[in-house]
Protein backbone atom coordinates (compact mmCIF):
# COMPACT_ATOMS: atom_id res chain seq x y z
CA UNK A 1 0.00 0.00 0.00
CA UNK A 2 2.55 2.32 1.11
CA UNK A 3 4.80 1.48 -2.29
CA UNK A 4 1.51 2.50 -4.38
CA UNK A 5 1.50 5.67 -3.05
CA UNK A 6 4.85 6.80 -3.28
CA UNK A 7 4.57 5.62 -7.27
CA UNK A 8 1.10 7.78 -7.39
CA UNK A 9 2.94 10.52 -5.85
CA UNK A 10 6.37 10.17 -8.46
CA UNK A 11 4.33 9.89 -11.49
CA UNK A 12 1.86 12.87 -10.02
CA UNK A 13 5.05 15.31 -9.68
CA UNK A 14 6.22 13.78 -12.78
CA UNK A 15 3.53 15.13 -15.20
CA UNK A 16 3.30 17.97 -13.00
CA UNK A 17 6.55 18.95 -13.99
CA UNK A 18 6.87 18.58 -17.41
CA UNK A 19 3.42 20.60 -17.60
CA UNK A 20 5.43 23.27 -16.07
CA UNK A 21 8.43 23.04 -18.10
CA UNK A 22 6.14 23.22 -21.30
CA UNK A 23 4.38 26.26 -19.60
CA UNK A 24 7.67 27.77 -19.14
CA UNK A 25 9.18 26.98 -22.47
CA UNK A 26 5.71 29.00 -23.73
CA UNK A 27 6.25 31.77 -22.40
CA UNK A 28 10.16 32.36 -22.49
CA UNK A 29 9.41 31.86 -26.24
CA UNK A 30 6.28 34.54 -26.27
CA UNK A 31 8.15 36.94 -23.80
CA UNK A 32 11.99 37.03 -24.64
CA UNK A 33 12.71 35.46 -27.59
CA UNK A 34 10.12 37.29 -29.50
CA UNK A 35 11.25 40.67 -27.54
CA UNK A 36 15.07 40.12 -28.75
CA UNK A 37 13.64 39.39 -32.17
CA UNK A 38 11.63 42.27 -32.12
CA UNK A 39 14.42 45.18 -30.97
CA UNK A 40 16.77 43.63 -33.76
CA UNK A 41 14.16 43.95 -36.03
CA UNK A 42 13.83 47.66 -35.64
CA UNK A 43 17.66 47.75 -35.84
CA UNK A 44 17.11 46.22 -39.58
CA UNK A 45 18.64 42.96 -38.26
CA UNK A 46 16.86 39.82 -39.48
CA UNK A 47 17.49 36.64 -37.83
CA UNK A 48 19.30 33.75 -39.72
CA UNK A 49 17.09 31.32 -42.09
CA UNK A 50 17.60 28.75 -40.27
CA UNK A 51 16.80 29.85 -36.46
CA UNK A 52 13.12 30.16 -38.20
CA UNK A 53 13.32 26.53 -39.81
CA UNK A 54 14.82 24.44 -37.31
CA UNK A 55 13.35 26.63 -34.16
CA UNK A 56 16.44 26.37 -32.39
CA UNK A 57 16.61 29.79 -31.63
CA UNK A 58 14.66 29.58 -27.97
CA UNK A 59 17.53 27.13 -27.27
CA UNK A 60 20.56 29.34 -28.14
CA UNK A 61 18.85 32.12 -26.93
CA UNK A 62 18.59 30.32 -23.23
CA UNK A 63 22.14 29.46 -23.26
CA UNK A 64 23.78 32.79 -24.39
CA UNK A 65 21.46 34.64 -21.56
CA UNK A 66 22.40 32.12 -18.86
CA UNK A 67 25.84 31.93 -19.87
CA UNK A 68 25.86 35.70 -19.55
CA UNK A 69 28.58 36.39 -22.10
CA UNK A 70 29.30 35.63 -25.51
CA UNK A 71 31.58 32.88 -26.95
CA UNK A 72 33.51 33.11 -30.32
CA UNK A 73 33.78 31.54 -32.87
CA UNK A 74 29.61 30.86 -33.30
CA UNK A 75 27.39 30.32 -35.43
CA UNK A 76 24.88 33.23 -33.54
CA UNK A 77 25.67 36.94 -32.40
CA UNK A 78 25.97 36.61 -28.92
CA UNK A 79 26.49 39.80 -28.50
CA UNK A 80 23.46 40.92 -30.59
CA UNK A 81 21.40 38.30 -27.81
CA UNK A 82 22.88 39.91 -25.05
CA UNK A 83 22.56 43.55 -26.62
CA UNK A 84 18.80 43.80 -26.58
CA UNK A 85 18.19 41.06 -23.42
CA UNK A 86 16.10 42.96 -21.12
CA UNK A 87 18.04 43.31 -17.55
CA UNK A 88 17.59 41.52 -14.69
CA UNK A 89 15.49 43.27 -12.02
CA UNK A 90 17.16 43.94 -8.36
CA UNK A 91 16.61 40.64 -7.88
């Protein structure tokens, strides 16, 4: 009885977490991505072909902002990302 509900309670968290992690991915995607996207835009700077076609864009845009800095040689301005990244908040 007692093993049945600790399996209940790992598959419960389980699909409550990747719920969150798709609500998450959502909205980084809605909120920052497109901001970035949108502030080179006005700059006249269009985003490589294939960040639209493979949608790997969300994904190199999470890793330059975390890393914090950019790294050279690459295949994405990093600097560009980190140029129009909104600040972090006194946090």
């Amino acid at each position: 009885m007692e093993q049945l509900l600790s399996k209940e309670f790992l598959l419960i968290s389980g699909v409550i977490l990747i719920l969150l992690g798709g609500i998450l991915g959502f909205v980084f995607r809605k909120v920052t991505v497109d901001y970035i996207e949108g502030q080179a835009i006005e700059d006249g700077i269009l985003p490589p072909w294939w960040y639209q076609r493979l949608d790997s864009r969300v994904i190199v845009y999470a890793m330059v902002l975390v890393r914090g800095r950019a790294r050279h040689p690459d295949l994405t301005d990093d600097d560009l990302i980190l140029k129009y990244a909104r600040k972090k908040i006194g946090i």
